[in-house]
PDB file of N, CA and C in Angstrom:
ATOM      1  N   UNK A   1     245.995 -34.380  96.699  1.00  0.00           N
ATOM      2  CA  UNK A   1     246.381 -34.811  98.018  1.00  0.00           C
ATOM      3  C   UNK A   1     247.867 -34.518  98.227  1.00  0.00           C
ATOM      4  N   UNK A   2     248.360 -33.763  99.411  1.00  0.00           N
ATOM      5  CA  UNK A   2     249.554 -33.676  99.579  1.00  0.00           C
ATOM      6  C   UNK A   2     250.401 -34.500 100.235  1.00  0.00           C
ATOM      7  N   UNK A   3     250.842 -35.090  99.964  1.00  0.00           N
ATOM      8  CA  UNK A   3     251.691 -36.173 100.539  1.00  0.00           C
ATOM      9  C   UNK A   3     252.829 -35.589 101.883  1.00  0.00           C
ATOM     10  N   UNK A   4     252.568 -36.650 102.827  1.00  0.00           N
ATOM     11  CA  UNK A   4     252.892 -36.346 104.104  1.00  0.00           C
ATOM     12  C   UNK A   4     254.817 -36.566 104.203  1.00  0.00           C
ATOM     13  N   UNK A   5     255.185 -35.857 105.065  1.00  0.00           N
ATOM     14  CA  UNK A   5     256.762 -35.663 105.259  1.00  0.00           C
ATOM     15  C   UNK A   5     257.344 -36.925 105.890  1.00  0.00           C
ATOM     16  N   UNK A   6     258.150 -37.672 105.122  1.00  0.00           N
ATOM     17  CA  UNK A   6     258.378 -39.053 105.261  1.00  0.00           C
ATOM     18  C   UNK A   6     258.792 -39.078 107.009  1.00  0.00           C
ATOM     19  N   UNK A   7     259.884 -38.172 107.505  1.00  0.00           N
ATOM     20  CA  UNK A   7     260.704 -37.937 108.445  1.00  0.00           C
ATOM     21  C   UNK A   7     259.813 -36.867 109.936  1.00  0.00           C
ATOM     22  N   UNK A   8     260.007 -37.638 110.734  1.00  0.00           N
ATOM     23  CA  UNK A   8     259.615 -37.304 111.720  1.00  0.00           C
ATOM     24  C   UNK A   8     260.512 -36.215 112.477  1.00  0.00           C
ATOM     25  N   UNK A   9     260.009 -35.707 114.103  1.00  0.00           N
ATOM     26  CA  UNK A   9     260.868 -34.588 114.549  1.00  0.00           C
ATOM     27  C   UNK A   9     262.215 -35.625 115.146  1.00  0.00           C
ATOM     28  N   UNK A  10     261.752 -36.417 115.809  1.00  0.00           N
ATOM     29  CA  UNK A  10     262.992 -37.549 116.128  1.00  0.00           C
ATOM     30  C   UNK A  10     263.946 -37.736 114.799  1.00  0.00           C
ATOM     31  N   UNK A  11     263.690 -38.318 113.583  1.00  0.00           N
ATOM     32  CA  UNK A  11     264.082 -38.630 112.720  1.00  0.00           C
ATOM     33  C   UNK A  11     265.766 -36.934 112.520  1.00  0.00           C
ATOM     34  N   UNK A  12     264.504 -36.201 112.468  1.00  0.00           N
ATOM     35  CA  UNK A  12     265.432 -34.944 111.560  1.00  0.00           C
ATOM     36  C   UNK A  12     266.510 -34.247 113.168  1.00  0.00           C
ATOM     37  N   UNK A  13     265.841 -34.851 113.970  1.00  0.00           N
ATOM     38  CA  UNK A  13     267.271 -34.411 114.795  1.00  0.00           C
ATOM     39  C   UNK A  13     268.255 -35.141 115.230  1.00  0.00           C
ATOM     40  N   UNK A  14     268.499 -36.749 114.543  1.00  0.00           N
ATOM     41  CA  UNK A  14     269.055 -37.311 114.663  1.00  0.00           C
ATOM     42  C   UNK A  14     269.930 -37.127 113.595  1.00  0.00           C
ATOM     43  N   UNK A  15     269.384 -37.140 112.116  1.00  0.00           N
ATOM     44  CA  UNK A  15     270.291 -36.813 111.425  1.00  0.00           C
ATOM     45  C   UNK A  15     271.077 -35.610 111.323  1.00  0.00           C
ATOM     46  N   UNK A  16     270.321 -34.300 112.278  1.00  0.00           N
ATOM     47  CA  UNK A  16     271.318 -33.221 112.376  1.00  0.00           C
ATOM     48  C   UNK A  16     272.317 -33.402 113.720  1.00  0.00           C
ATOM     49  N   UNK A  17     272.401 -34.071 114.303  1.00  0.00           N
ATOM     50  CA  UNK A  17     272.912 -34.809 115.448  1.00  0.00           C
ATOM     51  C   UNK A  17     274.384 -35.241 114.777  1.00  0.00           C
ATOM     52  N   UNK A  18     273.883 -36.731 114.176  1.00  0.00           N
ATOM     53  CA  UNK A  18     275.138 -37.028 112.985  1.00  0.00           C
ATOM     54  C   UNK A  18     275.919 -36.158 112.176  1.00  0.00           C
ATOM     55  N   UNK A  19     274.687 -35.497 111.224  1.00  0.00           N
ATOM     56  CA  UNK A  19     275.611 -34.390 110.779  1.00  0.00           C
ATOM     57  C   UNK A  19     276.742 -33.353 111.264  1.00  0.00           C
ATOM     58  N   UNK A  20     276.207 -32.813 112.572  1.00  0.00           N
ATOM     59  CA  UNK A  20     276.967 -32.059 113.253  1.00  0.00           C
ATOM     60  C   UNK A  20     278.317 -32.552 113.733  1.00  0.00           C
ATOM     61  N   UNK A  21     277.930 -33.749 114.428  1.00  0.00           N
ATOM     62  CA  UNK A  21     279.009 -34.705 114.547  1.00  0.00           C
ATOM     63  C   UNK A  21     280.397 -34.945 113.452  1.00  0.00           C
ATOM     64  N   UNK A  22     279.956 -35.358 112.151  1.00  0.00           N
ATOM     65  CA  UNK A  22     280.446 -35.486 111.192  1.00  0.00           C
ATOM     66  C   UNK A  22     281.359 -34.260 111.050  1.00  0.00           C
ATOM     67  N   UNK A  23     280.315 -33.265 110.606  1.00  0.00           N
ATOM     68  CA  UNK A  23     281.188 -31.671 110.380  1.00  0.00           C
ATOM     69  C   UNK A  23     282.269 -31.242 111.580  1.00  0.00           C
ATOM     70  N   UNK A  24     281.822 -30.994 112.422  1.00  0.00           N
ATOM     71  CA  UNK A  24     282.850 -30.813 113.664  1.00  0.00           C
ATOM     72  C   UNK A  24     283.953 -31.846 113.919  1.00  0.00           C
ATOM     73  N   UNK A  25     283.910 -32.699 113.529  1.00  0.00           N
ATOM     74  CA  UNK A  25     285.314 -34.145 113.342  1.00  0.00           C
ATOM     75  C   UNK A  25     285.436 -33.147 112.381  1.00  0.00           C
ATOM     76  N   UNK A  26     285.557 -33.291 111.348  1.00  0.00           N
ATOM     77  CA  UNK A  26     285.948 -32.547 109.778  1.00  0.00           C
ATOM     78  C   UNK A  26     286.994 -31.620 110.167  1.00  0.00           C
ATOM     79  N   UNK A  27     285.892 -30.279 110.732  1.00  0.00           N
ATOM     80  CA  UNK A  27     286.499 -29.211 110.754  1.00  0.00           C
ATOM     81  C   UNK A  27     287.738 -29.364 112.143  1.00  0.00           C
ATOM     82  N   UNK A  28     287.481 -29.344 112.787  1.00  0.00           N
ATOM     83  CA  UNK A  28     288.696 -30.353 114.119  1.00  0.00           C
ATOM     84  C   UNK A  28     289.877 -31.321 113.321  1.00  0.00           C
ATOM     85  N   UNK A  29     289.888 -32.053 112.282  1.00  0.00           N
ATOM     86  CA  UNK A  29     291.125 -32.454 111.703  1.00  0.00           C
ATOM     87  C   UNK A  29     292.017 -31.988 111.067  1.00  0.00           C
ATOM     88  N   UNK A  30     290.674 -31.044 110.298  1.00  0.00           N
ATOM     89  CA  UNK A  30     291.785 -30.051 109.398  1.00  0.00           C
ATOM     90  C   UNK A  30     292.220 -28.606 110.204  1.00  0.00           C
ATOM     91  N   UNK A  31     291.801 -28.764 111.064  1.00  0.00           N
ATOM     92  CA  UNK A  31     292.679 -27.803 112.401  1.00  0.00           C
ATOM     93  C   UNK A  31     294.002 -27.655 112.427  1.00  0.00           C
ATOM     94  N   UNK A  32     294.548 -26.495 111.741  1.00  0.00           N
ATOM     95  CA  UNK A  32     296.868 -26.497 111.809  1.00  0.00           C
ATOM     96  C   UNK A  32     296.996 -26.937 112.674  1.00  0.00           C
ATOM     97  N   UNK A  33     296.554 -27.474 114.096  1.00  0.00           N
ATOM     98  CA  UNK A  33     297.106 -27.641 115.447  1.00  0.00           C
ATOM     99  C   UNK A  33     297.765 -29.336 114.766  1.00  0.00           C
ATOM    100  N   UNK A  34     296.830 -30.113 114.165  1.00  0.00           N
ATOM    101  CA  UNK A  34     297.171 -31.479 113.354  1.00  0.00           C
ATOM    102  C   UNK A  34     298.559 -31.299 112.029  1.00  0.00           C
ATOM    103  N   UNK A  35     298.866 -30.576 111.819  1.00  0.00           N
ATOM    104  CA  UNK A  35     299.661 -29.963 110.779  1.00  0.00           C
ATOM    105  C   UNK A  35     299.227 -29.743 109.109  1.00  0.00           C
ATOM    106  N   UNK A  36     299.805 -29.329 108.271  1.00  0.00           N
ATOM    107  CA  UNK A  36     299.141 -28.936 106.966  1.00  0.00           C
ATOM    108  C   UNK A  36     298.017 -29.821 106.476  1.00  0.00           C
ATOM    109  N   UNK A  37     297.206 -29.695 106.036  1.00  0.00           N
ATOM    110  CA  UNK A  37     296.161 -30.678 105.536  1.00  0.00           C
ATOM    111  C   UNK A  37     295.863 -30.403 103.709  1.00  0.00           C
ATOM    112  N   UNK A  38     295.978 -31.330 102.602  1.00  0.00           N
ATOM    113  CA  UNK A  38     295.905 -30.980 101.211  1.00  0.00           C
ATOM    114  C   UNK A  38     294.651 -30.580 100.418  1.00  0.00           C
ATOM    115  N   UNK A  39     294.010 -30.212 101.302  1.00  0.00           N
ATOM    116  CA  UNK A  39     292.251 -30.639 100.745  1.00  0.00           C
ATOM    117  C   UNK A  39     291.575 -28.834 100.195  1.00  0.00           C
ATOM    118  N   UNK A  40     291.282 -28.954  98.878  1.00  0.00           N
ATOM    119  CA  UNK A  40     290.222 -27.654  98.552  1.00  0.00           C
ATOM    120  C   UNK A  40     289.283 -27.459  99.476  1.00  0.00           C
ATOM    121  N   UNK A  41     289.117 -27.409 100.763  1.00  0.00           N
ATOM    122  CA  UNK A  41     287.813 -27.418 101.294  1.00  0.00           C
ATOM    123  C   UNK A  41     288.092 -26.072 102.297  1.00  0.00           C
ATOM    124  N   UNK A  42     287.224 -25.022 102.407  1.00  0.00           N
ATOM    125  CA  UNK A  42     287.151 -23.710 103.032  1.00  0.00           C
ATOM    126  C   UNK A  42     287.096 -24.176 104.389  1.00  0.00           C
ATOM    127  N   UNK A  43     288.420 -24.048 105.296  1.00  0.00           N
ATOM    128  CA  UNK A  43     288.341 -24.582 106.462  1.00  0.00           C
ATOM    129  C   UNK A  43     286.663 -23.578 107.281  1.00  0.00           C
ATOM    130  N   UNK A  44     286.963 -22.069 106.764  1.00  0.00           N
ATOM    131  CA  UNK A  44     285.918 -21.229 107.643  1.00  0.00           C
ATOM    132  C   UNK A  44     284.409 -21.816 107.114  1.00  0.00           C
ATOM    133  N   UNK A  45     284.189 -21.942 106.234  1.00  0.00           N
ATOM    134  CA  UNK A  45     282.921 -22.796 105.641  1.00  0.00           C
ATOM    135  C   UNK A  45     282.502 -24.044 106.483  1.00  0.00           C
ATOM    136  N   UNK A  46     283.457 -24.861 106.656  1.00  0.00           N
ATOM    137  CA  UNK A  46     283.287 -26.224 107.226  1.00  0.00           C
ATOM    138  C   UNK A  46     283.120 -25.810 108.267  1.00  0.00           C
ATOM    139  N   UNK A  47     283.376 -24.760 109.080  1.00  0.00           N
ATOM    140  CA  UNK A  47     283.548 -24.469 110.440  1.00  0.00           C
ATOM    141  C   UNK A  47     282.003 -23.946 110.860  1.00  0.00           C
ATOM    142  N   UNK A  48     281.543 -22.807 110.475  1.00  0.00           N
ATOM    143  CA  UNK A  48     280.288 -22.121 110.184  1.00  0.00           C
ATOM    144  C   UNK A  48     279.198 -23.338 109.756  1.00  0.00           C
ATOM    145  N   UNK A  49     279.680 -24.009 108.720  1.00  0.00           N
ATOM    146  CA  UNK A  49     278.343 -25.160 108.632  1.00  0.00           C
ATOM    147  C   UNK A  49     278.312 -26.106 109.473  1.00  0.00           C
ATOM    148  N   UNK A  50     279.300 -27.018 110.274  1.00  0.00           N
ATOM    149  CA  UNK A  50     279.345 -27.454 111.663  1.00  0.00           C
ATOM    150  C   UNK A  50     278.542 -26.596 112.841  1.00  0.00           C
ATOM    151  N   UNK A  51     278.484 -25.221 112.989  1.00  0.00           N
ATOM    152  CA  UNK A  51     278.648 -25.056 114.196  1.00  0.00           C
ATOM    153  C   UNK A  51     276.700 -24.331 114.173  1.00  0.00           C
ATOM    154  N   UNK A  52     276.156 -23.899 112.737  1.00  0.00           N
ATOM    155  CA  UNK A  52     274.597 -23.950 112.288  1.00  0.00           C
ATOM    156  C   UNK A  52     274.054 -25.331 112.439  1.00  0.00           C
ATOM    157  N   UNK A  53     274.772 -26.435 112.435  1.00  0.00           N
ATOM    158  CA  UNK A  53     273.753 -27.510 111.938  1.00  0.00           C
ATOM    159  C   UNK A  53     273.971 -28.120 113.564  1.00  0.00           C
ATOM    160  N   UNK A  54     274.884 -27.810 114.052  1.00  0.00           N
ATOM    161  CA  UNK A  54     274.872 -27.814 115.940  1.00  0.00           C
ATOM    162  C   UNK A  54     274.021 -27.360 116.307  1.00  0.00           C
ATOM    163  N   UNK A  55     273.789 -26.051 115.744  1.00  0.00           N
ATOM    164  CA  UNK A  55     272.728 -24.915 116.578  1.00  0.00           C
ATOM    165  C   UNK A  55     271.323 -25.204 116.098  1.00  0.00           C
ATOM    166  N   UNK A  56     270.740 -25.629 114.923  1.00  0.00           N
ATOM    167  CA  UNK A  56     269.782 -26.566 114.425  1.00  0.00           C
ATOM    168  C   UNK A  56     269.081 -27.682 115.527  1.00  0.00           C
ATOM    169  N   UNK A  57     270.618 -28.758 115.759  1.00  0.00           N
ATOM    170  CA  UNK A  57     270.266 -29.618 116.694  1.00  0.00           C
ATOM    171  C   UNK A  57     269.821 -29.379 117.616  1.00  0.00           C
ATOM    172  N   UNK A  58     270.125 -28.425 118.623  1.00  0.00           N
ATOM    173  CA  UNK A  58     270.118 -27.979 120.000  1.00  0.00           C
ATOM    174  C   UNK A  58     268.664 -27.339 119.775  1.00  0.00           C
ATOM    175  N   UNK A  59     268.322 -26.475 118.688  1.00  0.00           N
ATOM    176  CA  UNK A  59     266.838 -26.120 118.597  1.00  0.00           C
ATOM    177  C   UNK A  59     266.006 -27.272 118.539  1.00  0.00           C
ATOM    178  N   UNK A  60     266.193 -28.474 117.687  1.00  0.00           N
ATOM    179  CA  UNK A  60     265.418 -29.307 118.002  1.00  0.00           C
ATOM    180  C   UNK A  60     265.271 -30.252 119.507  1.00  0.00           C
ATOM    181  N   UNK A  61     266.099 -29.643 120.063  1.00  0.00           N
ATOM    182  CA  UNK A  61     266.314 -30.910 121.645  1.00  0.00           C
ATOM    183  C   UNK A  61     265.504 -30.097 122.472  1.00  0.00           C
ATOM    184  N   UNK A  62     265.719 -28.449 122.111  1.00  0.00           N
ATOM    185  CA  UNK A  62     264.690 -27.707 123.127  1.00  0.00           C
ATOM    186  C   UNK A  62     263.134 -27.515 122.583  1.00  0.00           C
ATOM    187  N   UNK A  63     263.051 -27.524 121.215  1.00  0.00           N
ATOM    188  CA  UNK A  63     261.610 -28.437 120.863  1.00  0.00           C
ATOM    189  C   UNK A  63     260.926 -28.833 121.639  1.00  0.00           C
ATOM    190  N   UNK A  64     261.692 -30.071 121.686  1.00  0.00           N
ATOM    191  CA  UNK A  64     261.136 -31.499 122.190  1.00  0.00           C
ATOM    192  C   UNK A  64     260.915 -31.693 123.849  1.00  0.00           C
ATOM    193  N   UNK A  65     262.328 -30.610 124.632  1.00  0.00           N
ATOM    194  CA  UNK A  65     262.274 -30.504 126.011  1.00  0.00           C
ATOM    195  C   UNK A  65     260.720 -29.605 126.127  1.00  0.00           C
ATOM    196  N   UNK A  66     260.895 -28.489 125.378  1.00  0.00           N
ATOM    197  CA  UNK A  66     259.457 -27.780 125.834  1.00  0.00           C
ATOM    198  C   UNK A  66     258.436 -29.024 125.595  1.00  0.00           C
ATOM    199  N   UNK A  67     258.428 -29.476 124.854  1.00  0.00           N
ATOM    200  CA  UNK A  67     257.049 -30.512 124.291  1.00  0.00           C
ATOM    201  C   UNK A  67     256.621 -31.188 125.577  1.00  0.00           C
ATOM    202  N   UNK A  68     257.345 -31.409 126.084  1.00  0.00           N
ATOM    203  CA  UNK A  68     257.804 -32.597 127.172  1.00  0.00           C
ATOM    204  C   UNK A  68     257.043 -31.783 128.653  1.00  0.00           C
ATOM    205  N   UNK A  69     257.702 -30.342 128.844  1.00  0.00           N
ATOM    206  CA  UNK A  69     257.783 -29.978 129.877  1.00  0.00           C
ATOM    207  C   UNK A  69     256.104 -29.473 129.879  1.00  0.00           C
ATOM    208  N   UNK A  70     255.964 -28.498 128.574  1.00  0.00           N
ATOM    209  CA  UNK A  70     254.208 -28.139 128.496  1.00  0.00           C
ATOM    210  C   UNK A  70     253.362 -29.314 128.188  1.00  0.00           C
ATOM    211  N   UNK A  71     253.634 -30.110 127.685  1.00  0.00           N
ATOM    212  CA  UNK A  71     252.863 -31.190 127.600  1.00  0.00           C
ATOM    213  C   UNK A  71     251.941 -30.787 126.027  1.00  0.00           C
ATOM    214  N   UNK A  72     252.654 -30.386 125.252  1.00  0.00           N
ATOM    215  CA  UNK A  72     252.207 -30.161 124.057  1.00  0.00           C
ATOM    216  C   UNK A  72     252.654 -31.201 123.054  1.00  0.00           C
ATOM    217  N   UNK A  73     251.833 -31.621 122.255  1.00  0.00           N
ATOM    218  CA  UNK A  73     251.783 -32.748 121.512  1.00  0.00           C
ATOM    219  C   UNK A  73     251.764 -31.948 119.869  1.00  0.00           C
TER     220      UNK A  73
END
C-alpha cells in the first residue's frame, strides 16, 4: 500500500508562499544598497532561489485559479 502525501495543494503553496517570502527578505537585506553584509552566503544563489520558489508559488495560484475557473476538481 502506498501511503498517501501528507500535504495538500493549499498546504504546499503556502509553504512556498512563506518560503519565498523568507528568501526575498534575505536576499533584499543583503542588498549593498543596506551596506557591507559578513555572511558566506552567495548573494546570486539566494537571489535565483527566491525568485524559482516565487515562480513555483505563482504556478500554484494559477493551478488553483484554473481549478476554480474550469471547475476541475
Amino acid at each position: 500500500m502506498t501511503p498517501a502525501f501528507p500535504l495538500g495543494p493549499w498546504d504546499v503553496s503556502l509553504v512556498l508562499a512563506v518560503t519565498a517570502i523568507i528568501l526575498l527578505t534575505t536576499s533584499e537585506i543583503l542588498s549593498p544598497y543596506y551596506g557591507p553584509a559578513n555572511l558566506k552566503i552567495s548573494k546570486k544563489r539566494l537571489k535565483n532561489a527566491a525568485t524559482t520558489t516565487s515562480i513555483l508559488f505563482l504556478v500554484t495560484v494559477a493551478i488553483r485559479i484554473a481549478t476554480m475557473i474550469y471547475g476541475l476538481s
